[in-house]
C-alpha atoms as a PDB file:
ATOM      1  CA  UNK A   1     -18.277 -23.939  21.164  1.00  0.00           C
ATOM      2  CA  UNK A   2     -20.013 -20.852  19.494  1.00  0.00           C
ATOM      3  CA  UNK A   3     -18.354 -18.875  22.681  1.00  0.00           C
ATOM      4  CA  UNK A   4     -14.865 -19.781  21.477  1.00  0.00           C
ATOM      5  CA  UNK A   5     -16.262 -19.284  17.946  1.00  0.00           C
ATOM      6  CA  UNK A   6     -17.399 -15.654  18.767  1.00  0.00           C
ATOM      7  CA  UNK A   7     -13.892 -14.999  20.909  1.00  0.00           C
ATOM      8  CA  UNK A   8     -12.023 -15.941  18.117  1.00  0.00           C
ATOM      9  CA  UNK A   9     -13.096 -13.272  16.008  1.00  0.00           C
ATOM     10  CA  UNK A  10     -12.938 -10.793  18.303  1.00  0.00           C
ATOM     11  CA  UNK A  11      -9.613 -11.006  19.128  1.00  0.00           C
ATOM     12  CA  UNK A  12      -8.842 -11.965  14.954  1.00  0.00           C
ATOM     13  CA  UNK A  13     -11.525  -8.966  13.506  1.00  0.00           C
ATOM     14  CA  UNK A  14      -9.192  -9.538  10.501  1.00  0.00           C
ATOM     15  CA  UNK A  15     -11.444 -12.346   9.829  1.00  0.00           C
ATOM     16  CA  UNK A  16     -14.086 -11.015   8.918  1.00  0.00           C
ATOM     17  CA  UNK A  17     -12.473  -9.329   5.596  1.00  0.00           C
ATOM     18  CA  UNK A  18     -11.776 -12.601   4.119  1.00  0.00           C
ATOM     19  CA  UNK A  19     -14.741 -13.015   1.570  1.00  0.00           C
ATOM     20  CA  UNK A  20     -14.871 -16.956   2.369  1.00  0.00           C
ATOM     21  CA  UNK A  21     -15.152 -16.346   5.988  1.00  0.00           C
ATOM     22  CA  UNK A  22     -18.477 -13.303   5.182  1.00  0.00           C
ATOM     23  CA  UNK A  23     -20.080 -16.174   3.015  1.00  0.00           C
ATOM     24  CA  UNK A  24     -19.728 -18.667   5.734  1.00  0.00           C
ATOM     25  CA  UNK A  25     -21.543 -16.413   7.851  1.00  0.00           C
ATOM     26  CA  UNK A  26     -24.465 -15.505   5.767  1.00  0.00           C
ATOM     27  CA  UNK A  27     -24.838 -19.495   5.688  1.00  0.00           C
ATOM     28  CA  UNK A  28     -24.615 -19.543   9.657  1.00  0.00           C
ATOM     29  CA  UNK A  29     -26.524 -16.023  11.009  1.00  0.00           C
ATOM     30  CA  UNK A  30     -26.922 -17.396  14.192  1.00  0.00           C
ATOM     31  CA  UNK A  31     -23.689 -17.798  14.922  1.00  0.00           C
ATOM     32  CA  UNK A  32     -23.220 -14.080  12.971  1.00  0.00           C
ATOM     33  CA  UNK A  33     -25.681 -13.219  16.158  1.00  0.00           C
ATOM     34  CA  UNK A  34     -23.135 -14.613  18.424  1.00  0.00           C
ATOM     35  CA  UNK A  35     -20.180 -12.642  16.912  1.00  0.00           C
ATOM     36  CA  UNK A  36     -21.560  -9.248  16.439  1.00  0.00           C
ATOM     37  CA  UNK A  37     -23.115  -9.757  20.638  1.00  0.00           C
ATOM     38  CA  UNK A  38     -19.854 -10.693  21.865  1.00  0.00           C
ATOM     39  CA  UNK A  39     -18.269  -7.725  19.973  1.00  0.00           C
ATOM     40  CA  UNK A  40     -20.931  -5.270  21.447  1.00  0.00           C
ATOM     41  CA  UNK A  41     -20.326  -6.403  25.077  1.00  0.00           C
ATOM     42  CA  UNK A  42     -16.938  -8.398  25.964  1.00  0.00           C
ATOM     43  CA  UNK A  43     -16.412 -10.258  28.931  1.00  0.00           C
ATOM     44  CA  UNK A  44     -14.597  -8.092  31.718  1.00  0.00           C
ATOM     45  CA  UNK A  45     -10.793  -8.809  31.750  1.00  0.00           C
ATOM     46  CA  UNK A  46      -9.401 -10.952  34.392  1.00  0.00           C
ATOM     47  CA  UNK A  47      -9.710  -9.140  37.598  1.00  0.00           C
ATOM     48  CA  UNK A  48     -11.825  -6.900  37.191  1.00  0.00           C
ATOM     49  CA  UNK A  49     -15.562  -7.515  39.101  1.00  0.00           C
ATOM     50  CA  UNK A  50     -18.145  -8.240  36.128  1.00  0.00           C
ATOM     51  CA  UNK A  51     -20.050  -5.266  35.075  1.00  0.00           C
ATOM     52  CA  UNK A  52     -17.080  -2.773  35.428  1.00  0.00           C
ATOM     53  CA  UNK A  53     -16.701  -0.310  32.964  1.00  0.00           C
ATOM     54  CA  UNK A  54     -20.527  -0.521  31.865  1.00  0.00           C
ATOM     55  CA  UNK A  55     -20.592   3.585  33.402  1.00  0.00           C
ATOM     56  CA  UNK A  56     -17.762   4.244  30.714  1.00  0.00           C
ATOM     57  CA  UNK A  57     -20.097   3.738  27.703  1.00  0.00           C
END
């Protein structure tokens, strides 16, 4: 569930300015973990063979 959690707000990074949403968080830091590791590294999109793009850093 934190997966679709974590998805969710990187495809809605609007989110994250709402200042109830930023005190949830500070309540919750491991699922801030989750969010901010899933924004660093996003799955592949469909198709492509996992690890592509990593070179393109």
């Amino acid at each position: 569930m934190r997966g679709a959690i974590a998805k969710t707000f990187y495809e809605h990074r609007e989110l994250l300015d709402e200042d109830h949403v930023k005190e949830f968080l500070v309540k919750v830091p491991h699922l801030a973990l989750d969010i901010l590791m899933y924004m660093n590294k996003p799955p592949s999109p469909p198709g492509f063979p996992p690890g592509f793009g990593g070179a393109f850093r």
